[in-house]
N, C-alpha and C. Protein backbone atom coordinates (compact mmCIF):
# COMPACT_ATOMS: atom_id res chain seq x y z
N UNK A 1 -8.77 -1.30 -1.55
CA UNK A 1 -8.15 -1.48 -0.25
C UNK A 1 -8.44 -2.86 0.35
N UNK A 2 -9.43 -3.37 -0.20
CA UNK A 2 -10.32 -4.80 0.45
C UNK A 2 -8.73 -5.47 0.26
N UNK A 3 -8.13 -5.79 -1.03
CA UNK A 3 -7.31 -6.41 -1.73
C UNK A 3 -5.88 -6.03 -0.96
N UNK A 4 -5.67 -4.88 -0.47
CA UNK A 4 -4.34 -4.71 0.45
C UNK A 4 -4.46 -5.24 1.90
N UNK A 5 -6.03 -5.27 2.01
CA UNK A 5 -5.81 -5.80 3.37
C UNK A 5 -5.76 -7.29 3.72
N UNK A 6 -6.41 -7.90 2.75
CA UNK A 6 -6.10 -9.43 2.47
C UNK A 6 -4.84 -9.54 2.56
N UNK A 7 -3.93 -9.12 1.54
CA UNK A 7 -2.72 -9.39 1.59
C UNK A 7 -2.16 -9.22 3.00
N UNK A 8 -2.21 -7.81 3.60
CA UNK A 8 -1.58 -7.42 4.60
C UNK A 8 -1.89 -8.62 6.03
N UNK A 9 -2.88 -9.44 6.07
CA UNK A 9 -3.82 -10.14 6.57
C UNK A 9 -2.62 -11.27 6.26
N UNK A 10 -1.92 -11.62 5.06
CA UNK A 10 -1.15 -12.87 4.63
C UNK A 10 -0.07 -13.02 5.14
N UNK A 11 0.44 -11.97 5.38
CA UNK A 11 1.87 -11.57 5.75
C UNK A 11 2.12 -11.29 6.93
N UNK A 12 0.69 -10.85 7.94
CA UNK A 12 0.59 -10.81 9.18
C UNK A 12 0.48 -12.69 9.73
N UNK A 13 0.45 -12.68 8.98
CA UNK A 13 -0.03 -14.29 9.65
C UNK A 13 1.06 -14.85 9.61
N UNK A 14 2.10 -14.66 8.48
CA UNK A 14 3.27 -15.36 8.02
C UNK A 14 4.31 -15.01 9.55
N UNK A 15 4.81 -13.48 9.37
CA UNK A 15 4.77 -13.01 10.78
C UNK A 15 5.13 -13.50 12.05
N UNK A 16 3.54 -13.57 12.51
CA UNK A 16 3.16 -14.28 13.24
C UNK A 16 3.86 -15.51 13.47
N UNK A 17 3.76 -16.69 12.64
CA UNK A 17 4.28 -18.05 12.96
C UNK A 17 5.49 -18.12 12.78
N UNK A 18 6.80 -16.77 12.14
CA UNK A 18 8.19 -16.58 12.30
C UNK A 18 8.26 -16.13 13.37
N UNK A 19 7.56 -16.18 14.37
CA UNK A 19 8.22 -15.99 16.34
C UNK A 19 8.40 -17.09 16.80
N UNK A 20 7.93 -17.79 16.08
CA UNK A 20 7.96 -19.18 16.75
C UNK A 20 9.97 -19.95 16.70
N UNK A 21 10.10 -19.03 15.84
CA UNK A 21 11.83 -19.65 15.36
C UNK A 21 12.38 -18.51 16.25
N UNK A 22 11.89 -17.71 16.80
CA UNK A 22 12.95 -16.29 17.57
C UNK A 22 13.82 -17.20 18.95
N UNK A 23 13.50 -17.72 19.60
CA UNK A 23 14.24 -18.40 20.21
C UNK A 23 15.32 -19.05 19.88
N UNK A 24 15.19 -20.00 18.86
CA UNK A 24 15.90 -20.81 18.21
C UNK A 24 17.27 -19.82 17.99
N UNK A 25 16.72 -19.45 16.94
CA UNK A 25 17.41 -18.26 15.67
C UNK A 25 18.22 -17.12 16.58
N UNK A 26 18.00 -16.75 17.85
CA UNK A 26 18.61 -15.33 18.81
C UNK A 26 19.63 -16.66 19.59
N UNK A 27 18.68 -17.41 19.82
CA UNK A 27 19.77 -17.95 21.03
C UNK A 27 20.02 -18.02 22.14
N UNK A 28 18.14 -18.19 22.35
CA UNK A 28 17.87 -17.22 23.65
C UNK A 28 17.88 -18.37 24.89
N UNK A 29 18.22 -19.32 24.81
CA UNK A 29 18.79 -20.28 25.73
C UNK A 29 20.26 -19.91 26.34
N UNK A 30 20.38 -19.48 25.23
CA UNK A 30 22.28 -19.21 26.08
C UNK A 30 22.09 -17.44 26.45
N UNK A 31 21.79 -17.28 25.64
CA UNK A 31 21.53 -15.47 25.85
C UNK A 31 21.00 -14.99 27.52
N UNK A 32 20.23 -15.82 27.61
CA UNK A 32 18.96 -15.73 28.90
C UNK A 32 19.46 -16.18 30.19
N UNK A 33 20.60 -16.97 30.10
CA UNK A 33 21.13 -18.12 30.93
C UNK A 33 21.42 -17.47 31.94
N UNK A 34 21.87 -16.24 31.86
CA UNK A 34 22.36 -15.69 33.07
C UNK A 34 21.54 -14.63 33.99
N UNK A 35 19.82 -14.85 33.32
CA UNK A 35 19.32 -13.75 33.70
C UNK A 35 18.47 -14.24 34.93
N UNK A 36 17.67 -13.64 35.29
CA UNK A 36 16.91 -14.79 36.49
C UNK A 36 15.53 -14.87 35.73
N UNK A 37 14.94 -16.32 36.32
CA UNK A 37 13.78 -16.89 36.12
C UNK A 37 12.76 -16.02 35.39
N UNK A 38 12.22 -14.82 35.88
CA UNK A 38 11.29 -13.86 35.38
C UNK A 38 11.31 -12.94 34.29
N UNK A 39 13.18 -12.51 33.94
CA UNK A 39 13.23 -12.07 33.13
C UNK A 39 12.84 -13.27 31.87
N UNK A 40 13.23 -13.60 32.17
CA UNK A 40 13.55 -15.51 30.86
C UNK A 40 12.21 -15.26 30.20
N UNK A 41 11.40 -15.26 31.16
CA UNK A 41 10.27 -16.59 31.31
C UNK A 41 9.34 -15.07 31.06
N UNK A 42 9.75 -13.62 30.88
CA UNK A 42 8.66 -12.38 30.62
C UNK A 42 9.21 -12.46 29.08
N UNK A 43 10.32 -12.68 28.48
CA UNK A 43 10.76 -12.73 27.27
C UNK A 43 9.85 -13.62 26.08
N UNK A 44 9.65 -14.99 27.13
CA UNK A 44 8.99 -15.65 26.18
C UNK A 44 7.72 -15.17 26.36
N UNK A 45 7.05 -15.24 27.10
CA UNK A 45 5.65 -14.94 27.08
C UNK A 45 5.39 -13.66 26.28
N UNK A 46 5.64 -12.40 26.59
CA UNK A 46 5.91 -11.59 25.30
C UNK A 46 5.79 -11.44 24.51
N UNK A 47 6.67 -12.59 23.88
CA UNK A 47 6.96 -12.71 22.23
C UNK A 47 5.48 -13.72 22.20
N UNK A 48 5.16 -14.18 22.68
CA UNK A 48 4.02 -14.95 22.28
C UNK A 48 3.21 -14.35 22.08
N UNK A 49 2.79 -13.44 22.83
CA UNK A 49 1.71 -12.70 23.11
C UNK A 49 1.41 -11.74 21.93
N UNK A 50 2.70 -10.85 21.75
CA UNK A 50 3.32 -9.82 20.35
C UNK A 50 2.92 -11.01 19.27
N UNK A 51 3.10 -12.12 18.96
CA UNK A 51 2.85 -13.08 17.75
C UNK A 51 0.90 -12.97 18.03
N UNK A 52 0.60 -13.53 19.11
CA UNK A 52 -0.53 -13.55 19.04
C UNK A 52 -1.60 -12.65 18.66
N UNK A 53 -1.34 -11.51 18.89
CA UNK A 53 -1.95 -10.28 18.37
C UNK A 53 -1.53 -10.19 16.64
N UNK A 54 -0.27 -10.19 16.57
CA UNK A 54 -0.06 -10.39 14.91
C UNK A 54 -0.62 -11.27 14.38
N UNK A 55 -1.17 -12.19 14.73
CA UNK A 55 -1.87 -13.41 14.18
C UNK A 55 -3.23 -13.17 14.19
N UNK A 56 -3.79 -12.82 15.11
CA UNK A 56 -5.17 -11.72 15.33
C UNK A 56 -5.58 -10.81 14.51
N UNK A 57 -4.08 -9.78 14.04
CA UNK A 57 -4.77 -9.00 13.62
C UNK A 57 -4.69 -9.47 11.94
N UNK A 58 -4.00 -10.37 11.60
CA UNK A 58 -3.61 -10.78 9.87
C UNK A 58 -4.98 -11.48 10.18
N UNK A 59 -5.72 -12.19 11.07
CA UNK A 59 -6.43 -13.25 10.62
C UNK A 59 -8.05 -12.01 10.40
N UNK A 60 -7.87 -10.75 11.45
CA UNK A 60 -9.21 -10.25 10.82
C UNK A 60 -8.52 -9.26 9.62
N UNK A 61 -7.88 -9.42 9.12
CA UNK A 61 -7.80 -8.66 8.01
C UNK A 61 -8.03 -9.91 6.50
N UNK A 62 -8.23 -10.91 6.59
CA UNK A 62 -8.29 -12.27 6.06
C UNK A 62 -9.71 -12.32 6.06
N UNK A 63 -10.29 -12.43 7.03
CA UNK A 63 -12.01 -12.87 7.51
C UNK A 63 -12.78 -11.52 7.04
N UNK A 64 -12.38 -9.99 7.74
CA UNK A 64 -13.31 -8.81 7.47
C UNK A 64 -13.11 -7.76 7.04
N UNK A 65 -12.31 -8.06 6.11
CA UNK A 65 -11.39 -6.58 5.13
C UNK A 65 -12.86 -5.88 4.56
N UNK A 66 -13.53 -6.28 3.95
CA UNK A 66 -14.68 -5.61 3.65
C UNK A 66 -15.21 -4.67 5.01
N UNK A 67 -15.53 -5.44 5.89
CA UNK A 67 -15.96 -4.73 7.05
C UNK A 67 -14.75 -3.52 7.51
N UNK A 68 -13.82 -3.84 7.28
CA UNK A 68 -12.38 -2.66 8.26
C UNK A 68 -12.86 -1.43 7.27
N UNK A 69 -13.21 -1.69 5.48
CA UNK A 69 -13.29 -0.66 4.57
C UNK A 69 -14.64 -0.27 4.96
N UNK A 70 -15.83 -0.86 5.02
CA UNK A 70 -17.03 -0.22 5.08
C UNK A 70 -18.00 -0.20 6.01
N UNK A 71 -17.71 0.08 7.31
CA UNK A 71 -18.07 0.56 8.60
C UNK A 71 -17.66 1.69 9.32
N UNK A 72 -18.02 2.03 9.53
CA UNK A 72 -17.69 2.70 11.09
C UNK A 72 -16.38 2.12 12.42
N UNK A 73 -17.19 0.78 12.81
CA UNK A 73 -16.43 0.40 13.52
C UNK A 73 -15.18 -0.10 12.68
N UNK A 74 -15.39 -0.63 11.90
CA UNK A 74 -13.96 -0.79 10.95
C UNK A 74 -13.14 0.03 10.81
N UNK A 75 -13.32 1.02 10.49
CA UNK A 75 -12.72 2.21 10.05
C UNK A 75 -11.52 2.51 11.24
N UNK A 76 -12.86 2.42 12.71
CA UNK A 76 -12.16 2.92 13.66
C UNK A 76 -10.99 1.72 14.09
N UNK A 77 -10.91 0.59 13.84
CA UNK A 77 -10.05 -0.61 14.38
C UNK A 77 -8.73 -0.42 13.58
N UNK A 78 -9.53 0.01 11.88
CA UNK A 78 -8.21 -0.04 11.08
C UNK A 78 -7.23 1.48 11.21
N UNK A 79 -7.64 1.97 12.17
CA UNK A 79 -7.06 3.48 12.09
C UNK A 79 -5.99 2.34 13.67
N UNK A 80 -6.89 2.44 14.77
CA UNK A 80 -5.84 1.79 15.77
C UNK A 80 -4.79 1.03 15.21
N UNK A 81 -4.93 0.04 14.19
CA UNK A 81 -3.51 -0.62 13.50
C UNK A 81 -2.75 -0.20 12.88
N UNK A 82 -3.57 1.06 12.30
CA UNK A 82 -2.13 2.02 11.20
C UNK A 82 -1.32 2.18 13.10
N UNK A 83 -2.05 2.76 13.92
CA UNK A 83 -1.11 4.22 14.38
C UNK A 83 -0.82 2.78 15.83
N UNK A 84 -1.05 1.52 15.80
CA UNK A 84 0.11 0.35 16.04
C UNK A 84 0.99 0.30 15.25
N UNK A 85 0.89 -0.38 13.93
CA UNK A 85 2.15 -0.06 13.44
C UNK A 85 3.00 1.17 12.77
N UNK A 86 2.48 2.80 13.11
CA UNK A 86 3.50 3.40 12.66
C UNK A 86 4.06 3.93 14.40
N UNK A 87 3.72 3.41 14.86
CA UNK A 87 4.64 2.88 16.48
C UNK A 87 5.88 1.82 16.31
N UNK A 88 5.00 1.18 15.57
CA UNK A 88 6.04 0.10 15.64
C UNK A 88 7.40 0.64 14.68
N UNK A 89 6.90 1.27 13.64
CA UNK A 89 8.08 1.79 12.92
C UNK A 89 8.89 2.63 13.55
N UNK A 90 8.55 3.62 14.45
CA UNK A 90 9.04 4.30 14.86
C UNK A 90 10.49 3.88 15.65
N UNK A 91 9.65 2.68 16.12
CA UNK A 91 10.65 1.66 17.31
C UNK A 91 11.91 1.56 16.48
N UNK A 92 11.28 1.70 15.36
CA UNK A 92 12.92 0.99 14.22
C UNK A 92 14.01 2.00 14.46
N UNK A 93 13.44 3.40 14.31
CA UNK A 93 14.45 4.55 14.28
C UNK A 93 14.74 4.10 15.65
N UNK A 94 14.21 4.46 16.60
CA UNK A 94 14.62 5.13 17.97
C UNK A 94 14.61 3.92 19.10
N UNK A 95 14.36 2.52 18.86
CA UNK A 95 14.43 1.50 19.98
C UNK A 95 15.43 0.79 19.61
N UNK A 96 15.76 0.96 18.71
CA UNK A 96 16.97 -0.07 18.13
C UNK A 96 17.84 0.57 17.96
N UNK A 97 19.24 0.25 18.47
CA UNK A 97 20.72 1.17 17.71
C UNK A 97 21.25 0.93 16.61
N UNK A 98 21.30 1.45 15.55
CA UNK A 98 22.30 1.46 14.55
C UNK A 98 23.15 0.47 13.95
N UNK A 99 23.63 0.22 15.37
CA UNK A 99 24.79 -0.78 15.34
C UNK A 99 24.07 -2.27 15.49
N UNK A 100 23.49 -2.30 15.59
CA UNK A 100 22.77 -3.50 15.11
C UNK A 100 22.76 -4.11 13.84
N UNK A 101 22.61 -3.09 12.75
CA UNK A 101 22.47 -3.38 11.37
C UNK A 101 23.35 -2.56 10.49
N UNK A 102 23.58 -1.49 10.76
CA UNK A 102 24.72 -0.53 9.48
C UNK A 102 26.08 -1.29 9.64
N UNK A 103 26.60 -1.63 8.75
CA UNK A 103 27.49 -2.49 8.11
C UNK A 103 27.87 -3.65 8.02
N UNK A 104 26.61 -4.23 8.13
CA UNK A 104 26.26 -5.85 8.05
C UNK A 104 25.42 -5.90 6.85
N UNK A 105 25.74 -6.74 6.16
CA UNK A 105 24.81 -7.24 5.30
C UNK A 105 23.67 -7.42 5.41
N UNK A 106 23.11 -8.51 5.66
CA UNK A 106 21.87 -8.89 6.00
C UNK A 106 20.99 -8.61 6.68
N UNK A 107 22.09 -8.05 7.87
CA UNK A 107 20.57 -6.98 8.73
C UNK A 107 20.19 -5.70 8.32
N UNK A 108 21.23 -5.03 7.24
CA UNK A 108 20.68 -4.06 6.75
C UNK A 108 19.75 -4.47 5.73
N UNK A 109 19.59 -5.63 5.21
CA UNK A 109 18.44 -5.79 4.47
C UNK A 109 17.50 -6.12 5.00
N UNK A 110 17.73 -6.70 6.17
CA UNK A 110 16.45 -6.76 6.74
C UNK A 110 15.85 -5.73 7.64
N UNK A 111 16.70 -4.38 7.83
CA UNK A 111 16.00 -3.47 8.29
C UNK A 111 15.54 -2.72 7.38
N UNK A 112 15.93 -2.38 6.49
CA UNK A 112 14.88 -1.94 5.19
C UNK A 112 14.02 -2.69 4.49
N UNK A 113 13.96 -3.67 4.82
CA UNK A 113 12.49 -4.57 4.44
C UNK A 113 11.41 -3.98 5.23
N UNK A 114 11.69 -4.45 6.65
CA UNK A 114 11.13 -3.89 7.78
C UNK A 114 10.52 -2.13 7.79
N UNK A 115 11.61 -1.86 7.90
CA UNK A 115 11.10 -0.25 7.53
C UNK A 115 10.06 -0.12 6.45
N UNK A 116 10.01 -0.91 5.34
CA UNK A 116 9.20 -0.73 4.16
C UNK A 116 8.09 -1.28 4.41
N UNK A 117 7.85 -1.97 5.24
CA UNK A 117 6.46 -3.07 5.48
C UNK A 117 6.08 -2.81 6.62
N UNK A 118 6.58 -2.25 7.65
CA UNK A 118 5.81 -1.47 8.45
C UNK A 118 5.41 0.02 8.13
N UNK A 119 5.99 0.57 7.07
CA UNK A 119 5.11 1.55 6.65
C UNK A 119 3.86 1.65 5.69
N UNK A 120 4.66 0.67 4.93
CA UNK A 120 3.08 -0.08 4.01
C UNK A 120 2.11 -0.33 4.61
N UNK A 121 1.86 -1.17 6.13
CA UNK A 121 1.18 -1.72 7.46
C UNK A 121 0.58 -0.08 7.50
N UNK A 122 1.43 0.60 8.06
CA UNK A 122 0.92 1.93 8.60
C UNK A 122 -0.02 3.00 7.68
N UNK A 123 0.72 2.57 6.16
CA UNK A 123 -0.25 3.70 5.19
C UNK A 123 -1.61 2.82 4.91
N UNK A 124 -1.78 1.95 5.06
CA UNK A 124 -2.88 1.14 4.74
C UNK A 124 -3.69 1.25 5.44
N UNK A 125 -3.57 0.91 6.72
CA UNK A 125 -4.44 0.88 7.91
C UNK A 125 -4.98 2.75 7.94
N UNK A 126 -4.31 3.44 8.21
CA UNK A 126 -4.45 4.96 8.65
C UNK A 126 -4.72 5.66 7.59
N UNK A 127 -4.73 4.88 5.95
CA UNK A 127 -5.78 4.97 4.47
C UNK A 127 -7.34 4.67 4.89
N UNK A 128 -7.28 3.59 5.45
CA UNK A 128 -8.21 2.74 5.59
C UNK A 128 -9.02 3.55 6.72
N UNK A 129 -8.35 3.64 7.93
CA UNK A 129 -9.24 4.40 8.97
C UNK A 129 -9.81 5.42 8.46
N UNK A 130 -9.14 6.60 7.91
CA UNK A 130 -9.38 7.65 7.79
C UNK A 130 -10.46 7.49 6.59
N UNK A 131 -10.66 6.41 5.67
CA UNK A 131 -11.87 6.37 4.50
C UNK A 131 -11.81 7.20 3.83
């Protein structure tokens, strides 16, 4: 598990520094334009914040994968990240519509990527908690 969480630790990080293009890439200059100041300006901070924790949590899975597998307190941190991200999966079914991605190309591949790597995220961590 040391070895899944490294990885998982790689990809959280990767992640992480792809928020940095979400603006760009959505369009959220023109998207936002019409909203007022706070909404704008809660959007970005947000997403920073959501990156920052992803970056947090890839970087202790990088630094203390040994520790998440053989502690106590580990155990208990890596159980909170499974049952973060099988939240987050959940979001996939039920926060997002459909129509977002079924009969598009590319976003249906990228929602089954997604779906697959936040459950991988989720069986690992809530493997890991549970010891």
């Amino acid at each position: 598990m040391i070895l899944q969480l490294r990885l998982i630790g790689f990809f959280l990080v990767i992640l992480a520094l792809l928020h940095a293009a979400f603006a760009r890439y959505f369009n959220w200059r023109t998207e936002f334009a019409a909203v007022s100041l706070i909404n704008r300006q809660m959007m970005y901070v947000h997403t920073f914040f959501v990156a920052f924790a992803v970056l947090l949590m890839g970087v202790l899975c990088l630094s203390s994968a040994a520790e998440l597998v053989g502690t106590p307190l580990g155990r208990r941190v890596a159980l909170g990240c499974g049952i973060f991200w099988l939240a987050r999966l959940l979001i996939q079914f039920f926060g997002y519509s459909p129509e977002l991605w079924r009969g598009k190309r590319f976003e249906t591949v990228v929602h089954v990527l997604f779906v697959g790597f936040w459950s991988y995220l989720s069986a690992v961590f809530i493997l890991v908690g549970l010891g």
